[in-house]
Every structure is written in C-alpha cells, then in structure tokens.
PDB file of N, CA and C in Angstrom:
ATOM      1  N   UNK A   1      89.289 123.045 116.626  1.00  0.00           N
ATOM      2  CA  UNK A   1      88.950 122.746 115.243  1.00  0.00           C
ATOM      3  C   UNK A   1      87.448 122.481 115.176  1.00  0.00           C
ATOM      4  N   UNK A   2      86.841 122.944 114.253  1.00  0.00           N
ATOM      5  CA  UNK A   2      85.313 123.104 114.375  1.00  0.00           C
ATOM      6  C   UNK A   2      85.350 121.405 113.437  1.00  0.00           C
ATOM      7  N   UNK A   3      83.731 121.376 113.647  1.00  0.00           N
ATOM      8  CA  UNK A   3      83.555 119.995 112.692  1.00  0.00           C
ATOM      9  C   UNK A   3      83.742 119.669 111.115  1.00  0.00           C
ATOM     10  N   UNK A   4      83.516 121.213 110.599  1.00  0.00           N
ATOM     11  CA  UNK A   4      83.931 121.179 109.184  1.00  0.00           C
ATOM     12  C   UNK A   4      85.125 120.847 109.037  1.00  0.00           C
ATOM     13  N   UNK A   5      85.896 121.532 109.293  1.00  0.00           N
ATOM     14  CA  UNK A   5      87.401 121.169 109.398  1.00  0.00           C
ATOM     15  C   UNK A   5      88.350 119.825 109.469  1.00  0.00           C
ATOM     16  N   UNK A   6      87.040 119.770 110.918  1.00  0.00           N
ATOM     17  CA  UNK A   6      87.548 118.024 110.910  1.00  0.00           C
ATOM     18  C   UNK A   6      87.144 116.833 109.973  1.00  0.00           C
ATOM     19  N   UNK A   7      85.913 117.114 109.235  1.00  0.00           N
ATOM     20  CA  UNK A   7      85.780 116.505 108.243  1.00  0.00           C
ATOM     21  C   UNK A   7      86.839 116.638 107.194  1.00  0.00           C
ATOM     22  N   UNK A   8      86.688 117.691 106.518  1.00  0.00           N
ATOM     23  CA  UNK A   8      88.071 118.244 105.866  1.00  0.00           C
ATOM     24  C   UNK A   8      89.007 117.111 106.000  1.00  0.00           C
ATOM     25  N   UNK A   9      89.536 117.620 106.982  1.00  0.00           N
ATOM     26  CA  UNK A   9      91.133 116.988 107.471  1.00  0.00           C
ATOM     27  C   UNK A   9      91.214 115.243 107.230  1.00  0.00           C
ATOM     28  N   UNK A  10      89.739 114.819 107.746  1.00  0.00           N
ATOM     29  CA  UNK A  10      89.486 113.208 107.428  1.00  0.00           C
ATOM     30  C   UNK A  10      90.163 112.558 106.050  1.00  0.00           C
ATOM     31  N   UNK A  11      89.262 114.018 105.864  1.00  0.00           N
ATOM     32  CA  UNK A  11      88.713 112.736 103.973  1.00  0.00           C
ATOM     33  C   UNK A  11      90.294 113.485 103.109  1.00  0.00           C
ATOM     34  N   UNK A  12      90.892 114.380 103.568  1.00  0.00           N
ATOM     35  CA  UNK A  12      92.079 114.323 103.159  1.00  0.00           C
ATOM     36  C   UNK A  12      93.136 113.363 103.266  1.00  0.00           C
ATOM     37  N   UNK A  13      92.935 113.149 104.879  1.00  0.00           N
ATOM     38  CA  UNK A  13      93.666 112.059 105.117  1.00  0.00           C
ATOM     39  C   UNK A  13      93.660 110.835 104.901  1.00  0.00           C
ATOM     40  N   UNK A  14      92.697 109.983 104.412  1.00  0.00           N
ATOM     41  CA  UNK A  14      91.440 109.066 103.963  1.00  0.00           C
ATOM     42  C   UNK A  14      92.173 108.795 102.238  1.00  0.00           C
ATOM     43  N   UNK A  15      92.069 110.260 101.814  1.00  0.00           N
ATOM     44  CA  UNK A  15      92.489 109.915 100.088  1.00  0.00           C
ATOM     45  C   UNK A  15      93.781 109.708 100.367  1.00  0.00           C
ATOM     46  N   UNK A  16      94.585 110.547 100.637  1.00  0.00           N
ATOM     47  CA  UNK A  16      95.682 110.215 100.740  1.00  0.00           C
ATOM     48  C   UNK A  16      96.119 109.215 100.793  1.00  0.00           C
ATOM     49  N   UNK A  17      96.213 108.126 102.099  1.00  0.00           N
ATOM     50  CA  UNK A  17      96.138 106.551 102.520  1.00  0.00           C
ATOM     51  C   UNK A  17      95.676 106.078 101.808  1.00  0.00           C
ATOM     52  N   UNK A  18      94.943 105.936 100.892  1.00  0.00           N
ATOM     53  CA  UNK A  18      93.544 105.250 100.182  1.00  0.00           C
ATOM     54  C   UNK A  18      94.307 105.097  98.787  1.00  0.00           C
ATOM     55  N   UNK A  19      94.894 106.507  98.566  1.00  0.00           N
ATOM     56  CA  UNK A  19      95.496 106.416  97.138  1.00  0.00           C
ATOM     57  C   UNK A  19      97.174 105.214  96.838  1.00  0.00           C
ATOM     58  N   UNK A  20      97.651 106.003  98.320  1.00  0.00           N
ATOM     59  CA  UNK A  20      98.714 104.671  98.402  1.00  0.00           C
ATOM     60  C   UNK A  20      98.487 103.222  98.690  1.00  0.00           C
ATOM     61  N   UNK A  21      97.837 103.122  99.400  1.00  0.00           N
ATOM     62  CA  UNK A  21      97.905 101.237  99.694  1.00  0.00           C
ATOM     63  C   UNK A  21      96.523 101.150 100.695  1.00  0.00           C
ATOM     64  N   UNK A  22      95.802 102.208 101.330  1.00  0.00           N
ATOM     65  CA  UNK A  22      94.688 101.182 101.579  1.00  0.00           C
ATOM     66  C   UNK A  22      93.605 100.926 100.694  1.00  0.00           C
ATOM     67  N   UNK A  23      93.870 100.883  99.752  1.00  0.00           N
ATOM     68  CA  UNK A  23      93.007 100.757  98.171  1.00  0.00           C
ATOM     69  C   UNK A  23      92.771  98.973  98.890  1.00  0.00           C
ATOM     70  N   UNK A  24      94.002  98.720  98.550  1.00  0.00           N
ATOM     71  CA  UNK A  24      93.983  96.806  98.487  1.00  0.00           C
ATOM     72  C   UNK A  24      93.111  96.311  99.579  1.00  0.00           C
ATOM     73  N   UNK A  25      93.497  96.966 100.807  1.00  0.00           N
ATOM     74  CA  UNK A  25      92.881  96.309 101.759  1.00  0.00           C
ATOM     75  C   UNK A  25      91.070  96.855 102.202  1.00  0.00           C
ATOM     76  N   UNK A  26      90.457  97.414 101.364  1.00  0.00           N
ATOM     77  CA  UNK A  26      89.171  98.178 101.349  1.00  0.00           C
ATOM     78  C   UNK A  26      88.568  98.236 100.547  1.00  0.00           C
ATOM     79  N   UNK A  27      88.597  97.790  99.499  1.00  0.00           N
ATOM     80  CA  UNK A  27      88.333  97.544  98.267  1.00  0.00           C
ATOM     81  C   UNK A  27      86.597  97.233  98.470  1.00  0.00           C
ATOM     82  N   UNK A  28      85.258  97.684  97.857  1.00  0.00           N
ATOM     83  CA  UNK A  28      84.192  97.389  98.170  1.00  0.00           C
ATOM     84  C   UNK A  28      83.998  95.898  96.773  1.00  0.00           C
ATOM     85  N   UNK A  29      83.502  94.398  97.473  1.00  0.00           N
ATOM     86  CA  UNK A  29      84.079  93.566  96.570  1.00  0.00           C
ATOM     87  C   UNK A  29      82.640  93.187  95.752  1.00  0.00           C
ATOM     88  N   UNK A  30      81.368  93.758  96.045  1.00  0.00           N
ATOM     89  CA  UNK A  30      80.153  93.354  95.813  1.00  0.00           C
ATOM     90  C   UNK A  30      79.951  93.554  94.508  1.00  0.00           C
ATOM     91  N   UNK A  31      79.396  92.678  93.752  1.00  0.00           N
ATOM     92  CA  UNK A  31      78.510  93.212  92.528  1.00  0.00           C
ATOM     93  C   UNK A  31      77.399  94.084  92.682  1.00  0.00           C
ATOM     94  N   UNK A  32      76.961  94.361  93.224  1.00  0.00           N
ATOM     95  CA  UNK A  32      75.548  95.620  93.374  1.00  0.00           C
ATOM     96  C   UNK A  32      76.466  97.006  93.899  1.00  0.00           C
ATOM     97  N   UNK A  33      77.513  96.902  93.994  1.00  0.00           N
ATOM     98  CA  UNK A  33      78.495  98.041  94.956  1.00  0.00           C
ATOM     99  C   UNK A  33      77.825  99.278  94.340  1.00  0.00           C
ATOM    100  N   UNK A  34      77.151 100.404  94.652  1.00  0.00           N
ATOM    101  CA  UNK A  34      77.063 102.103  94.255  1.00  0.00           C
ATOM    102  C   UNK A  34      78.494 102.440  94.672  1.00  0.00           C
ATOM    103  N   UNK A  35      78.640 102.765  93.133  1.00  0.00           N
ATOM    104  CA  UNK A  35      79.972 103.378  93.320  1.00  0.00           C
ATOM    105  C   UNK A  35      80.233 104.595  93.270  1.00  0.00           C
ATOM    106  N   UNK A  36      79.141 105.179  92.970  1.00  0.00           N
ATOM    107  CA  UNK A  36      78.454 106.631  92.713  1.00  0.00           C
ATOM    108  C   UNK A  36      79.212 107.616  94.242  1.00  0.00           C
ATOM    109  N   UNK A  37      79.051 106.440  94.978  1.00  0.00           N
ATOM    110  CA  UNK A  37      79.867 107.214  96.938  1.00  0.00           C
ATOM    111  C   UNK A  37      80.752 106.554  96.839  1.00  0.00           C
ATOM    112  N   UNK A  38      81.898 107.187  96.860  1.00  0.00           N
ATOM    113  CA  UNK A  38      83.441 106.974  96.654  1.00  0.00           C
ATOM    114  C   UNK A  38      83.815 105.914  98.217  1.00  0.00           C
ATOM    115  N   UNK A  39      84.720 105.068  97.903  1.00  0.00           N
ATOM    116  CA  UNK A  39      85.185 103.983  99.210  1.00  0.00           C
ATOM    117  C   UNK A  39      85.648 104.813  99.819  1.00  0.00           C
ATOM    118  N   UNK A  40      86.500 106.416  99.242  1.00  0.00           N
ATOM    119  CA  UNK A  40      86.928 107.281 100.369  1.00  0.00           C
ATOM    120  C   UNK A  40      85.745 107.968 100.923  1.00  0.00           C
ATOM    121  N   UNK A  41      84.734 108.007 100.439  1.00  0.00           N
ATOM    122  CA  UNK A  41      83.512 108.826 101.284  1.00  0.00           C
ATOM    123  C   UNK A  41      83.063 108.154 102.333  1.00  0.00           C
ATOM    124  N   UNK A  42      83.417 106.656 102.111  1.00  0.00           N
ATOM    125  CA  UNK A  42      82.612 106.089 103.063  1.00  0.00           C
ATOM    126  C   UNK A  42      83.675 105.843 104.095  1.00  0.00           C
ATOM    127  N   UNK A  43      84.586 105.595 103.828  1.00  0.00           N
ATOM    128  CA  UNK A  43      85.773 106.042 104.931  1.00  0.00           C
ATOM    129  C   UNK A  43      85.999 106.921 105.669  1.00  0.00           C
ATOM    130  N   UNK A  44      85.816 108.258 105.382  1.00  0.00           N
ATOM    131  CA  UNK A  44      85.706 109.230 106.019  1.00  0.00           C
ATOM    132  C   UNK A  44      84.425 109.382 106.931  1.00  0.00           C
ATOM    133  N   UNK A  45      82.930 108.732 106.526  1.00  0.00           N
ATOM    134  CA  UNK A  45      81.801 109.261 106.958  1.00  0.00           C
ATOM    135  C   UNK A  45      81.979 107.914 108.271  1.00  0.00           C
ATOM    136  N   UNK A  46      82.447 107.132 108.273  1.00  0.00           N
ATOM    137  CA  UNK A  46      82.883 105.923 109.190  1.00  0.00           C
ATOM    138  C   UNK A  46      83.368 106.441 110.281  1.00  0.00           C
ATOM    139  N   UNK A  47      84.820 107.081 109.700  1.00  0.00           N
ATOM    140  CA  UNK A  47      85.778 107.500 110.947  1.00  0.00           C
ATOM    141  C   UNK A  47      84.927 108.435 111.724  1.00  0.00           C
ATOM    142  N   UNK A  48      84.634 109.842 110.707  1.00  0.00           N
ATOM    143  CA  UNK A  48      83.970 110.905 111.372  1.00  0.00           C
ATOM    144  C   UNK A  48      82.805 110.302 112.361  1.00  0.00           C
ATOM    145  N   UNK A  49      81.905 109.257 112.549  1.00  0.00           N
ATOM    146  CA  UNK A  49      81.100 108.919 112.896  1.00  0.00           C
ATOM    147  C   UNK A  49      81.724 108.087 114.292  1.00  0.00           C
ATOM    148  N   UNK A  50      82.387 107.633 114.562  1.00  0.00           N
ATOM    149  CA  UNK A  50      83.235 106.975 115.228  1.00  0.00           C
ATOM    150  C   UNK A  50      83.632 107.937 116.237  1.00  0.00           C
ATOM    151  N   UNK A  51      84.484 109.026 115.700  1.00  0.00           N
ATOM    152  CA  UNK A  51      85.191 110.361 116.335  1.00  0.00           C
ATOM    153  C   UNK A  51      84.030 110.854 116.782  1.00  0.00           C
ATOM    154  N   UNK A  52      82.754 110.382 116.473  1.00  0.00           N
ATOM    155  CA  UNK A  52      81.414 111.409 117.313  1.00  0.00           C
ATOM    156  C   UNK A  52      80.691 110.507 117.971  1.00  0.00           C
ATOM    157  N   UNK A  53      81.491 109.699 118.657  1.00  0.00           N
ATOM    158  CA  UNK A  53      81.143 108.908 119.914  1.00  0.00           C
ATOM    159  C   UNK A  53      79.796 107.525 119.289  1.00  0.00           C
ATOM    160  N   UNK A  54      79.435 107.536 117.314  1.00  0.00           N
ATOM    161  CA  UNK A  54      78.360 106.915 117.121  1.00  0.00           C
ATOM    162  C   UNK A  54      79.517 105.532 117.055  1.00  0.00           C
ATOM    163  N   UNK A  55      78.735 104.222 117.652  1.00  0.00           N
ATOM    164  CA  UNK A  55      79.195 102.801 117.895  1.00  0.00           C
ATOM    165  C   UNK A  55      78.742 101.960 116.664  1.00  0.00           C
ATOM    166  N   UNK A  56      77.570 102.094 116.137  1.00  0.00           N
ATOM    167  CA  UNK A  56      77.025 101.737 115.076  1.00  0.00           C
ATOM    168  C   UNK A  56      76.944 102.207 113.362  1.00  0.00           C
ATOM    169  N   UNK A  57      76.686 100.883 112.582  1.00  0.00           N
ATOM    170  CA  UNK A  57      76.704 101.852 111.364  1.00  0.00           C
ATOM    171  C   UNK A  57      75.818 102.045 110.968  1.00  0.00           C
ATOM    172  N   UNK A  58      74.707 102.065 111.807  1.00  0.00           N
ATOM    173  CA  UNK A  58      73.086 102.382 111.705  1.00  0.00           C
ATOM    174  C   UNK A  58      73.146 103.814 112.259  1.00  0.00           C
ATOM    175  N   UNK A  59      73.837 104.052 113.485  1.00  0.00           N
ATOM    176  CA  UNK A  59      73.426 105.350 113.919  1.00  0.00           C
ATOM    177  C   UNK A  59      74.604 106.252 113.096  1.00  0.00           C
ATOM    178  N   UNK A  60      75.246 105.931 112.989  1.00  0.00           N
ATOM    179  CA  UNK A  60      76.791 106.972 111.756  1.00  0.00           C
ATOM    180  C   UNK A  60      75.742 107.101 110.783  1.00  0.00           C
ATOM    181  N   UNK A  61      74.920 105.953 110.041  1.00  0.00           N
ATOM    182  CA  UNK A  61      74.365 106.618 108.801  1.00  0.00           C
ATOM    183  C   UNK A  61      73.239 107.662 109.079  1.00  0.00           C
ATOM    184  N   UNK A  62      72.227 107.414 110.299  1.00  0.00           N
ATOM    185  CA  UNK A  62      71.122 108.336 110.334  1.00  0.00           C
ATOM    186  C   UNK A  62      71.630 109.574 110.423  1.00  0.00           C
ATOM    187  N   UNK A  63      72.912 109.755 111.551  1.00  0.00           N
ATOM    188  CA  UNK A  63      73.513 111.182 111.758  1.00  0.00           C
ATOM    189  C   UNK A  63      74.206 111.640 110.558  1.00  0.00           C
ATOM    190  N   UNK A  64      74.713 110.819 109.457  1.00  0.00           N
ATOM    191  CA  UNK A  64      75.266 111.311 108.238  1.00  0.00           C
ATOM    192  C   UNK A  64      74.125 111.892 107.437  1.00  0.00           C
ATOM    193  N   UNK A  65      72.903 110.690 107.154  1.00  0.00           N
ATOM    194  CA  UNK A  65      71.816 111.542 106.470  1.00  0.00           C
ATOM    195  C   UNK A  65      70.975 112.630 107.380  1.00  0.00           C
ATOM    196  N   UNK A  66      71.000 112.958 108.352  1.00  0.00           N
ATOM    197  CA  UNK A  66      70.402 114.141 108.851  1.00  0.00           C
ATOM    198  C   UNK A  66      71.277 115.386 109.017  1.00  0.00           C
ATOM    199  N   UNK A  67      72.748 115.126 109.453  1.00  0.00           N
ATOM    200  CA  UNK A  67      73.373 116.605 109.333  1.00  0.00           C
ATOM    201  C   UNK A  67      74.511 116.725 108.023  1.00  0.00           C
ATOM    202  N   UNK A  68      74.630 115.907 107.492  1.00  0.00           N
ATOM    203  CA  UNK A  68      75.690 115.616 106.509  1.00  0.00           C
ATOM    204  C   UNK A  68      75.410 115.496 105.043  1.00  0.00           C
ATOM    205  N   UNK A  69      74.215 115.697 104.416  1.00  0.00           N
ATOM    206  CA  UNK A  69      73.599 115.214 103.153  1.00  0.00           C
ATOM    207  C   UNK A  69      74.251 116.500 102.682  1.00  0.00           C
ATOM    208  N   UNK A  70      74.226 118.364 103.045  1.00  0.00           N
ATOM    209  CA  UNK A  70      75.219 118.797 101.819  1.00  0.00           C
ATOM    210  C   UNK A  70      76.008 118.360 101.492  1.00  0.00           C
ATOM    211  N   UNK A  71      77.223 117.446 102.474  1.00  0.00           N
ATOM    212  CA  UNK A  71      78.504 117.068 101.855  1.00  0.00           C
ATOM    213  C   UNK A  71      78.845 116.121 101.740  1.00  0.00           C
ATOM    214  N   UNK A  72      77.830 115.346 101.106  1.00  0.00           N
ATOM    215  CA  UNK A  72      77.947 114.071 100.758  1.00  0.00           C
ATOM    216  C   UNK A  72      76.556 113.859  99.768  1.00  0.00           C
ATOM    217  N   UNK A  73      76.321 114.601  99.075  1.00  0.00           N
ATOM    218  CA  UNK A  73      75.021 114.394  97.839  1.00  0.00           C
ATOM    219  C   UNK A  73      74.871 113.426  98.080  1.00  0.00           C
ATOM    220  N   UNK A  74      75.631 111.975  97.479  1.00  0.00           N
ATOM    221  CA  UNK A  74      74.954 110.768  96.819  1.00  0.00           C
ATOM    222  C   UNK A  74      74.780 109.827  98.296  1.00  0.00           C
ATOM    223  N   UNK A  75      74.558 110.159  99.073  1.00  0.00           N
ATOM    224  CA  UNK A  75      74.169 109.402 100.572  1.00  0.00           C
ATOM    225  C   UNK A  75      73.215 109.020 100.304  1.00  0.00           C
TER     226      UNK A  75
END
C-alpha cells in the first residue's frame, strides 16, 4: 500500500470512529480552537505521523507541513 492510500484508509477510518463515539472523548475543548482543520484531520495527521516512525508533535507537524500541505490546505 503506497502512502496515499494509507492516508486514505486513516482518515476514513478516523471519520468513521469519530462520527460514532470518539467525538466525546476528543473533543478540541479550547476557546481559540481553529476549527477551520477538522479534529478528524488532526487525527489522522497524528496517527499517520506516528505510523512514520515521527515520536513528536513537533516533528509529525514539520513532516506534515513539508510533504503534506496539498492534503491538508488549512495546516
């Protein structure tokens, strides 16, 4: 499975879960929250980042904004 794919498959799987019940438990609770990037985007760009060996959510975001900004505009 190439990486597109596996993104794909994430954020499918991501809404899915998300739409049934991990809404409650993920919920972004901040007043300043951009909601503009969906709690499932950031779920997915988490896992995917995780699944690519990144430990941090400093290095998941640099590798999201350097190879990932087509598919994810509002990053």
């Amino acid at each position: 499975m190439n990486w597109q794919d596996r993104l794909i498959a994430i954020y499918r799987y991501v809404c899915k879960h998300y739409q049934q019940n991990l809404w409650i438990y993920s919920q972004r609770m901040s007043n300043h929250a951009d909601l503009s990037f969906s709690d499932e985007e950031v779920i997915t760009l988490f896992l995917f980042g995780v699944m690519d060996k990144h430990r941090e959510i400093k290095g998941i975001y640099e590798y999201a904004d350097r190879h990932l900004r087509d598919w994810f505009a509002r990053l």
